[in-house]
N, C-alpha and C. Protein backbone atom coordinates (compact mmCIF):
# COMPACT_ATOMS: atom_id res chain seq x y z
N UNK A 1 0.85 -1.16 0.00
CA UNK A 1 0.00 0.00 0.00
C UNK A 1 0.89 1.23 0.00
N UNK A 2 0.36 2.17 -0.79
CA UNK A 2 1.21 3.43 -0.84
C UNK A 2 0.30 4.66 -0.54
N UNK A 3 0.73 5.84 0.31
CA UNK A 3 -0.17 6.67 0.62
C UNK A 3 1.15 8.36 0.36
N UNK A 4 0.43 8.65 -0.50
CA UNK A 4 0.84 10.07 -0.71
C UNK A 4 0.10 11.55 0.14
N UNK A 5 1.00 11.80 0.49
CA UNK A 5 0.19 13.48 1.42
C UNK A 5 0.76 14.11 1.10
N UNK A 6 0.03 14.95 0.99
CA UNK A 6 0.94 16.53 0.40
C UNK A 6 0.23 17.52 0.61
N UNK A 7 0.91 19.03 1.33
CA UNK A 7 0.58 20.22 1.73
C UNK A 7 0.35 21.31 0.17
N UNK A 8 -0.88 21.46 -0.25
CA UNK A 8 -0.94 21.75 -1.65
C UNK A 8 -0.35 23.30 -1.89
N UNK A 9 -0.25 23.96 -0.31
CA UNK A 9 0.31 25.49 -0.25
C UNK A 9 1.48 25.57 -0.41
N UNK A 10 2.20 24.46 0.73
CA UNK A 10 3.72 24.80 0.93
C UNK A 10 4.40 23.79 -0.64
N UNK A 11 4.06 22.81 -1.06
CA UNK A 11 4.59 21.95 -1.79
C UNK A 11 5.47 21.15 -1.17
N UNK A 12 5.13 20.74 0.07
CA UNK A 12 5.68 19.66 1.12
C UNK A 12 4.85 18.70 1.18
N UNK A 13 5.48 17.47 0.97
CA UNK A 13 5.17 16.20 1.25
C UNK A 13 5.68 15.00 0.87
N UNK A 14 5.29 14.03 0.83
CA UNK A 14 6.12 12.33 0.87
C UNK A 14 5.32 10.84 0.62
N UNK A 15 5.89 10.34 0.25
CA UNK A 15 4.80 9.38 0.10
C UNK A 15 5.45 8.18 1.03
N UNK A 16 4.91 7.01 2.03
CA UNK A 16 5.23 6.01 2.67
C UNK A 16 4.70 4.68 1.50
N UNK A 17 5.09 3.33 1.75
CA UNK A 17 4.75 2.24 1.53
C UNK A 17 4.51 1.29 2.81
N UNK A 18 3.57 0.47 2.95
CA UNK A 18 3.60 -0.27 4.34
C UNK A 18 3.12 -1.24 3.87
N UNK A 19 3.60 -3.01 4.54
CA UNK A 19 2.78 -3.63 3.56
C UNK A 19 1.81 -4.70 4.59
N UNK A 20 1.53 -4.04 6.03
CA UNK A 20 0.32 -4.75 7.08
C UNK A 20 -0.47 -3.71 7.30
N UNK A 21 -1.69 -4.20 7.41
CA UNK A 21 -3.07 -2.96 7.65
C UNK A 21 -2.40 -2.84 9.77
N UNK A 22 -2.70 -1.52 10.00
CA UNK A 22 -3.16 -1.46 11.66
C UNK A 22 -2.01 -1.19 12.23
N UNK A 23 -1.35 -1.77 13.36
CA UNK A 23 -0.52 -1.15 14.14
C UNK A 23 0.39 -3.06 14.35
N UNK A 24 1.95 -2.69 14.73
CA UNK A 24 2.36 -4.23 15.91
C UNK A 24 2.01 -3.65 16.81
N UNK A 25 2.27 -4.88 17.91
CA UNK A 25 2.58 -5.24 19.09
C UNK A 25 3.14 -3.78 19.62
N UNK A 26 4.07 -3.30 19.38
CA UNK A 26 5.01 -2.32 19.62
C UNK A 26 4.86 -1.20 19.01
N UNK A 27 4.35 -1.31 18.21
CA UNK A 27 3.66 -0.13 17.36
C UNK A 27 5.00 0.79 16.72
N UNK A 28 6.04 0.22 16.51
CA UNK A 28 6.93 1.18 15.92
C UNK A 28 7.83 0.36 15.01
N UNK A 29 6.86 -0.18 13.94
CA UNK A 29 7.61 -0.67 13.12
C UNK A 29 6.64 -0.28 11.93
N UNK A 30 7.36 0.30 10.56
CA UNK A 30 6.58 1.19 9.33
C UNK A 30 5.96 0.51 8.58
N UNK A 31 6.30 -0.93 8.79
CA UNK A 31 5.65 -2.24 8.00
C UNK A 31 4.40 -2.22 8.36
N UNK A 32 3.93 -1.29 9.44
CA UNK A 32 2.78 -1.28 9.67
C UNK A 32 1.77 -0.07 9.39
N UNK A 33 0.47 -0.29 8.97
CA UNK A 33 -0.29 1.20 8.08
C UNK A 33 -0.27 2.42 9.49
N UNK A 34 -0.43 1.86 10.73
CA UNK A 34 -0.51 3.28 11.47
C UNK A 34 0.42 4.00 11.53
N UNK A 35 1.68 3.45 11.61
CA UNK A 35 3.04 3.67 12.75
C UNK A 35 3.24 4.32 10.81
N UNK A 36 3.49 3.88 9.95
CA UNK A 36 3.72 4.29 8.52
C UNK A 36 3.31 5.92 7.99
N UNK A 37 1.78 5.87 8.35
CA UNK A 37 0.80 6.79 8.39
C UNK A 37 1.56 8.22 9.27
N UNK A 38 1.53 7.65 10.66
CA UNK A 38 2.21 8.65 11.71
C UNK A 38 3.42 9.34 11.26
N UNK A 39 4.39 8.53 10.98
CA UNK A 39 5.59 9.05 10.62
C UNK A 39 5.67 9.87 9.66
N UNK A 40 4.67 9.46 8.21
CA UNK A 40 4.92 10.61 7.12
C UNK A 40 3.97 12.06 7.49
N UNK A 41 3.07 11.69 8.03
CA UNK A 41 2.59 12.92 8.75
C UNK A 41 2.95 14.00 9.74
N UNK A 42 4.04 13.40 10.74
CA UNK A 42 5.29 14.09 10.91
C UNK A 42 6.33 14.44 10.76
N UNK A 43 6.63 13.72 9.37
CA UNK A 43 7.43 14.14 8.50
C UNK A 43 7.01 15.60 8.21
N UNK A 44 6.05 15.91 7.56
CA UNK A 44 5.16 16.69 6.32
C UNK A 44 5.35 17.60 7.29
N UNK A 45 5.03 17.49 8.88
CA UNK A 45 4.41 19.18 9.53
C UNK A 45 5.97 20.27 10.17
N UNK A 46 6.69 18.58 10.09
CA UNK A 46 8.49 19.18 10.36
C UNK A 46 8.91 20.19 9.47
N UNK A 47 8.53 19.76 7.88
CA UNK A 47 8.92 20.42 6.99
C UNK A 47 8.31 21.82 6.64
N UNK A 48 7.52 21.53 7.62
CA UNK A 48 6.38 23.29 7.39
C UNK A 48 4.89 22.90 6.57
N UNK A 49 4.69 21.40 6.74
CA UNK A 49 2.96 21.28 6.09
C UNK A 49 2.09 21.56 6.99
N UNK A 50 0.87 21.81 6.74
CA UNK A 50 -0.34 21.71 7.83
C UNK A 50 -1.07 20.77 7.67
N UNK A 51 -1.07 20.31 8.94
CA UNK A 51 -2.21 18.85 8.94
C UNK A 51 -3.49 19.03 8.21
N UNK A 52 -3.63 20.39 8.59
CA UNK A 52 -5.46 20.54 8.09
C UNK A 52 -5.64 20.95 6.68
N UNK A 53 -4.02 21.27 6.13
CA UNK A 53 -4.65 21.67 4.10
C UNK A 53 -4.06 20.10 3.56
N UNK A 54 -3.35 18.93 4.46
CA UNK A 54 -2.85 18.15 3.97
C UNK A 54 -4.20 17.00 2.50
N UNK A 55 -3.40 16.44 2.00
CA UNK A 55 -4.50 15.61 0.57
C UNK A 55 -3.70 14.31 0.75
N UNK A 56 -4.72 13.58 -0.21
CA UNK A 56 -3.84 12.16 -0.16
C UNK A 56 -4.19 11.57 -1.40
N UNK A 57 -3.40 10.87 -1.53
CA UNK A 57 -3.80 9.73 -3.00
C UNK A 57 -2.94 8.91 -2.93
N UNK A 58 -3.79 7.53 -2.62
CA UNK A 58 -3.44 6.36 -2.31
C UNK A 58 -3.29 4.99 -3.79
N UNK A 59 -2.39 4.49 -3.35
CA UNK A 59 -2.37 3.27 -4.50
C UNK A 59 -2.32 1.64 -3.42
N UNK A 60 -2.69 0.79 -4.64
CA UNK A 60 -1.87 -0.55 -4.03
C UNK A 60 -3.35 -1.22 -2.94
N UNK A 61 -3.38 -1.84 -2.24
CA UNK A 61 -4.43 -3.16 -1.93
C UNK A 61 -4.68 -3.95 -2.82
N UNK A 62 -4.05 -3.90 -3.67
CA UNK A 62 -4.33 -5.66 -5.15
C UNK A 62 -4.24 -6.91 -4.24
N UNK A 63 -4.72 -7.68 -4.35
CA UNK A 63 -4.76 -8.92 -4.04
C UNK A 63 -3.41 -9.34 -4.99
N UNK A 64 -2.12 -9.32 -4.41
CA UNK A 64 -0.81 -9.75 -5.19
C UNK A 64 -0.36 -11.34 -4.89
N UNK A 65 -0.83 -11.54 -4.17
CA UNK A 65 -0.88 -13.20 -3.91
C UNK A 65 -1.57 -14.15 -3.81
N UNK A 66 -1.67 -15.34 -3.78
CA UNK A 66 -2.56 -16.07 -4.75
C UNK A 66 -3.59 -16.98 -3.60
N UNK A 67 -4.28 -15.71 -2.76
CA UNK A 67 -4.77 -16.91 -1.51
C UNK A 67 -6.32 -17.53 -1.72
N UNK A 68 -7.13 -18.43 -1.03
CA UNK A 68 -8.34 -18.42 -1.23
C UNK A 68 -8.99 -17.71 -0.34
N UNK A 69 -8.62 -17.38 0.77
CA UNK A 69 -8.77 -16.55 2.08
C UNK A 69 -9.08 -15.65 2.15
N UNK A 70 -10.31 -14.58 2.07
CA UNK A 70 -10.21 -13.08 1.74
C UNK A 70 -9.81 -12.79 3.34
N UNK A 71 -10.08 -13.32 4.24
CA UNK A 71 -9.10 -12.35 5.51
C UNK A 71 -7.52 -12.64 5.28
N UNK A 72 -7.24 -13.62 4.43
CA UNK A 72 -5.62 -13.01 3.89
C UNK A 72 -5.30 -12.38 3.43
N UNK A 73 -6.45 -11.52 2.51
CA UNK A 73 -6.19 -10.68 1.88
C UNK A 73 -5.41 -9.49 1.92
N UNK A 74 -4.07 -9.65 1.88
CA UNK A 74 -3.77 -8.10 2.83
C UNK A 74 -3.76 -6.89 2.02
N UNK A 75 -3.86 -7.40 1.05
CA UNK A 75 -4.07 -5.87 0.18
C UNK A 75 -5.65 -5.30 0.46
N UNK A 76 -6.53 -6.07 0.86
CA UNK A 76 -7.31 -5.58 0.45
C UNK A 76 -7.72 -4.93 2.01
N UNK A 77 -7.06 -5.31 3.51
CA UNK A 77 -7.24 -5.32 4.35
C UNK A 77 -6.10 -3.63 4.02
N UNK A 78 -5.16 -3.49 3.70
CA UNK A 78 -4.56 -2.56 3.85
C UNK A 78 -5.21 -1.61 3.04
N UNK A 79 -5.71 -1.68 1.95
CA UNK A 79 -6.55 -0.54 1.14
C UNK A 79 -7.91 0.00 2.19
N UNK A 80 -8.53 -1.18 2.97
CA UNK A 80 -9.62 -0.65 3.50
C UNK A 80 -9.13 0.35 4.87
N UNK A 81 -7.79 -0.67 5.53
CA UNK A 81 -6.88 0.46 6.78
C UNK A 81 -6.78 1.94 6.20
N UNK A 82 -6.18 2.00 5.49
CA UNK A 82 -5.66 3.38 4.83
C UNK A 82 -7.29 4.24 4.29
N UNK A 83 -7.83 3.79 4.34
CA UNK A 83 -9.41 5.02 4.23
C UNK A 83 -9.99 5.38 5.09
N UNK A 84 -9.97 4.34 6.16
CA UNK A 84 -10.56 4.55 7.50
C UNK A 84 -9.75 5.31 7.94
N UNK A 85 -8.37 5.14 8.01
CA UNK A 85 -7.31 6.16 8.68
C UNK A 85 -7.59 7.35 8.06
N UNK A 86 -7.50 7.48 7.01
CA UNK A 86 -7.78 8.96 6.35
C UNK A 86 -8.85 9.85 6.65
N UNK A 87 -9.72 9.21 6.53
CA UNK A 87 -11.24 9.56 7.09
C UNK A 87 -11.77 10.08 8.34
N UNK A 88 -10.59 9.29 9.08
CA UNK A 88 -10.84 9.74 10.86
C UNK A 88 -9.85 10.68 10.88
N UNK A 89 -8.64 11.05 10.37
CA UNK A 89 -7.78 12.21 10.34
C UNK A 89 -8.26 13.13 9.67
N UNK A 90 -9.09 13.22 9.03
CA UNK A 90 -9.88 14.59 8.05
C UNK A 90 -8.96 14.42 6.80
N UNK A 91 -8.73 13.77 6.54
CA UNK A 91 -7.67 14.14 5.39
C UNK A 91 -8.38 13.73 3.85
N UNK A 92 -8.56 14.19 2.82
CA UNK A 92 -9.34 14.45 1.54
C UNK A 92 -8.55 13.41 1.18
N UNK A 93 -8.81 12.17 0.09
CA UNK A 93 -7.83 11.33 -0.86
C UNK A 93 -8.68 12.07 -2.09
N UNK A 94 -7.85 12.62 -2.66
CA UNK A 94 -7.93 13.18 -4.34
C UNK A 94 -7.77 12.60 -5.18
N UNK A 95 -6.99 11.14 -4.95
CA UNK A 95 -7.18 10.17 -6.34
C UNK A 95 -7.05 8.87 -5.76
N UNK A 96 -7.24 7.90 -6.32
CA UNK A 96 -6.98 6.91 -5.89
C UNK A 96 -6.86 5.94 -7.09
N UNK A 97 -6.30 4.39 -6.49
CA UNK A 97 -5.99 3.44 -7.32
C UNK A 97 -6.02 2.13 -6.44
N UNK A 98 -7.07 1.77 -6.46
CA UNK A 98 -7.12 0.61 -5.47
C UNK A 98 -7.59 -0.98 -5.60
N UNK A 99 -7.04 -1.72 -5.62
CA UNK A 99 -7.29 -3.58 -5.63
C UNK A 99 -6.81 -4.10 -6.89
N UNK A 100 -7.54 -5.17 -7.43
CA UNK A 100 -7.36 -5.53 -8.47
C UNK A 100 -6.07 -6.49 -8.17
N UNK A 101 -5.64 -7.04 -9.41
CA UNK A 101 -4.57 -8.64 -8.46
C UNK A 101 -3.40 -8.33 -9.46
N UNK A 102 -2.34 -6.97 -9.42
CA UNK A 102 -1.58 -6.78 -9.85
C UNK A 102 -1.10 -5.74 -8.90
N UNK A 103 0.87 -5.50 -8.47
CA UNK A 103 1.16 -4.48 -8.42
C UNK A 103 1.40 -2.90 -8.75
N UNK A 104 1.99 -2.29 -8.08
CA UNK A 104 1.89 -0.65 -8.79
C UNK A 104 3.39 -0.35 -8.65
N UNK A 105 3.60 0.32 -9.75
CA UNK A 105 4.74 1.28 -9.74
C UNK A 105 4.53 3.03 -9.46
N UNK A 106 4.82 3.44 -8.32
CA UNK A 106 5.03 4.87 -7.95
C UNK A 106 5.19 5.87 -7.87
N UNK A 107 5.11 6.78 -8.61
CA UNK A 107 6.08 7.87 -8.85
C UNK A 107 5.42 9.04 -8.27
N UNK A 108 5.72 10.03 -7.42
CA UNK A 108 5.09 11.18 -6.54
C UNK A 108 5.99 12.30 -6.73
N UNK A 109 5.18 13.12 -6.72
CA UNK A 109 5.99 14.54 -7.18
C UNK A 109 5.42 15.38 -6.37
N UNK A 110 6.04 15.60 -4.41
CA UNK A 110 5.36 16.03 -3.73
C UNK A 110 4.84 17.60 -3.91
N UNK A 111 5.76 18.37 -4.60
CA UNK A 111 5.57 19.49 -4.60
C UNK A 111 4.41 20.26 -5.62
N UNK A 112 4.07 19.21 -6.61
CA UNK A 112 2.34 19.45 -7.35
C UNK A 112 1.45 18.82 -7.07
N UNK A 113 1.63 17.65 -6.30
CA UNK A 113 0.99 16.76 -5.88
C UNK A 113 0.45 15.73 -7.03
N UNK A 114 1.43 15.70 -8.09
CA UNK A 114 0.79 14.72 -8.95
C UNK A 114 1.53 13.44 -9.15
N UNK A 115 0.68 12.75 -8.94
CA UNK A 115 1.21 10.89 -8.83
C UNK A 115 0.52 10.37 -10.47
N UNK A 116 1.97 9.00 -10.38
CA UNK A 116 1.39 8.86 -11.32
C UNK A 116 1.24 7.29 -10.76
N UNK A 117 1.03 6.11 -11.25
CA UNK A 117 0.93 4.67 -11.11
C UNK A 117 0.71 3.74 -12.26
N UNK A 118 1.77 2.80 -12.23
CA UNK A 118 1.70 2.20 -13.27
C UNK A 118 1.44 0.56 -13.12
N UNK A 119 0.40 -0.04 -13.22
CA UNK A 119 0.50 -1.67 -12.87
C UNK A 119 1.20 -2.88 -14.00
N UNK A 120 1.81 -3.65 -13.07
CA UNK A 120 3.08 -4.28 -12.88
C UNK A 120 2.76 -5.45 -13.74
N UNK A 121 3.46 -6.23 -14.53
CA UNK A 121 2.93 -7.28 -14.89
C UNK A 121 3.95 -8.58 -14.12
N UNK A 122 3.56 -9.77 -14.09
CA UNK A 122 4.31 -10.56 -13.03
C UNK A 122 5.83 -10.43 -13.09
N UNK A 123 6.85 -10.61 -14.29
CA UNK A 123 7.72 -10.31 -14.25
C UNK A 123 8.04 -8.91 -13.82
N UNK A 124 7.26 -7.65 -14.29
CA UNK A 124 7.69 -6.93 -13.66
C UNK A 124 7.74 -6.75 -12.07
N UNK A 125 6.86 -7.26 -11.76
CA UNK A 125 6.60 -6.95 -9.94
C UNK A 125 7.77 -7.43 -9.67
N UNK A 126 8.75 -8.91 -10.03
CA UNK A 126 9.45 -9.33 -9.39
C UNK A 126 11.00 -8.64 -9.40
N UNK A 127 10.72 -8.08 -10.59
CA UNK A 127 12.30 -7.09 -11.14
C UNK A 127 11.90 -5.48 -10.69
N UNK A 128 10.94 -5.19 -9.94
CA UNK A 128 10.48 -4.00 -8.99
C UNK A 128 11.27 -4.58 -7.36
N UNK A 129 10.61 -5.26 -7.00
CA UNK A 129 11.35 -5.88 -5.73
C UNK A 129 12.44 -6.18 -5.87
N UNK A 130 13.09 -6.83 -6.53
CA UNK A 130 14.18 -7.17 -6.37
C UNK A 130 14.91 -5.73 -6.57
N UNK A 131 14.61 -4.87 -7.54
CA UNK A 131 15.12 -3.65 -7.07
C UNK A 131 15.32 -2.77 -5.69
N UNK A 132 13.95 -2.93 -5.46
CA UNK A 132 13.64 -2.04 -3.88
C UNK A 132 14.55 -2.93 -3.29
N UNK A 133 14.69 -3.74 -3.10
CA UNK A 133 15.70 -4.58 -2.21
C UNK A 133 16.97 -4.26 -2.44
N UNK A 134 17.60 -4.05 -3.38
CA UNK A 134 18.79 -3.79 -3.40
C UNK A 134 18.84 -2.53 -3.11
N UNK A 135 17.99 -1.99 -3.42
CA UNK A 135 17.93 -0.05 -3.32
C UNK A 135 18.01 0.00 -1.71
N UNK A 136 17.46 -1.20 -0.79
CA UNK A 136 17.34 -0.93 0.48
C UNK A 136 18.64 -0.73 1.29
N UNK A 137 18.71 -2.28 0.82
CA UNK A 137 20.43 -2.49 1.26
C UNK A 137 21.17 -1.32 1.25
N UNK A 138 21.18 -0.74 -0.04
CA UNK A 138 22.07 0.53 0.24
C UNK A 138 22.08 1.72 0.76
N UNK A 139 20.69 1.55 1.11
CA UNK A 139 20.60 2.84 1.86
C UNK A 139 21.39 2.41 3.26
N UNK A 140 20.73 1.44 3.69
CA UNK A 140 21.27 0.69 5.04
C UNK A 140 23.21 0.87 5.52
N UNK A 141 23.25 0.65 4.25
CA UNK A 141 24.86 0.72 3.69
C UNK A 141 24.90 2.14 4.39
N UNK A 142 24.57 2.93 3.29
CA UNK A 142 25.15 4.52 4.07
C UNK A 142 24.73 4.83 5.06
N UNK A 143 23.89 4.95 6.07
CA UNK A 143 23.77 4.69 7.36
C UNK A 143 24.71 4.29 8.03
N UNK A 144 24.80 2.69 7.98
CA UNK A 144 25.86 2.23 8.67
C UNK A 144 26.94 2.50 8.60
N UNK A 145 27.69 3.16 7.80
CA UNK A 145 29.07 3.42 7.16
C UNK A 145 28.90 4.67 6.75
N UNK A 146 29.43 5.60 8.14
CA UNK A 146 29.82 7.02 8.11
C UNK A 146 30.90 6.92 6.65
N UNK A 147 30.83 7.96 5.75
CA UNK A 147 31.90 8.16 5.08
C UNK A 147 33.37 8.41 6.04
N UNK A 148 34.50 7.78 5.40
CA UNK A 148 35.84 8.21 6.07
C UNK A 148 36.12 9.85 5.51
N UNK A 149 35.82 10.58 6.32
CA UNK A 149 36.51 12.37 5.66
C UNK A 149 37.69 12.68 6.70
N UNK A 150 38.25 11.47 7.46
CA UNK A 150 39.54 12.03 8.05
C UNK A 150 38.75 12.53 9.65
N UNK A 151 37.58 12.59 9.69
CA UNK A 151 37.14 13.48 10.91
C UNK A 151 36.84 12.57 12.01
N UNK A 152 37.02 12.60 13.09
CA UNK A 152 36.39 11.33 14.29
C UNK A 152 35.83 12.50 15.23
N UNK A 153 34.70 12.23 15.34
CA UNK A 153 33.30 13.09 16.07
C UNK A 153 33.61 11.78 17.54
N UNK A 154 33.32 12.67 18.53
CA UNK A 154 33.24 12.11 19.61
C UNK A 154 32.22 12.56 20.55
């Protein structure tokens, strides 16, 4: 699930991905739609957005896996999380793109607020992930591994 917000005055905002409807145990992990939700919303007001001109446009709840189970459904459990959340925060969704049994590709341009989404065909979904995955790793990478500039901060 992907949820875009954006301050349509300031041209601040961000988009999250989460891929469980609700909250953990602990409630501070982004894999989850609240703790996901929370964070880009304090992202947005750090940067100078206001909660109350904030918009949204959401993608993603496809049924991407192949269950007979509709309470497995987690796309479809995370598309329905993410409206209710929106709904009880006041927050407007201006477009949307929701279910159906294919992934989405992303693209957000916080500062006009225009998204675009593109659905995935099976090979692609899998050469999307396997991207984000490597894309992860490296972020992880620079994190963990201050550049060497000669300097030792103490």
């Amino acid at each position: 699930m992907a949820a875009c917000l954006y301050d349509p005055e300031t041209g601040v905002g961000g988009m999250n991905h989460f891929s469980l409807p609700g909250s953990s145990d602990e409630g501070t992990s982004a894999r989850y739609g609240a703790h996901a939700m929370e964070l880009l919303v304090t992202a947005i007001m750090k940067k100078g957005g206001d909660r109350n001109r904030l918009r949204a446009k959401v993608f993603g709840g496809g049924k991407v896996l192949d269950v007979a189970s509709e309470h497995l459904n987690v796309g479809a459990r995370n598309a329905e999380f993410v409206l209710k959340y929106l709904e009880a925060e006041g927050i407007p969704i201006v477009g949307q793109s929701l279910g159906g049994n294919r992934g989405r590709l992303v693209r957000f341009r916080p500062h006009t607020g225009q998204a675009m989404a593109k659905h995935l065909a099976g090979r692609e979904q899998n050469q999307v992930a396997e991207n984000e995955t490597k894309f992860g790793r490296e972020l992880n990478q620079r994190v963990e591994t201050p550049p060497d500039d000669g300097i030792t901060l103490f």
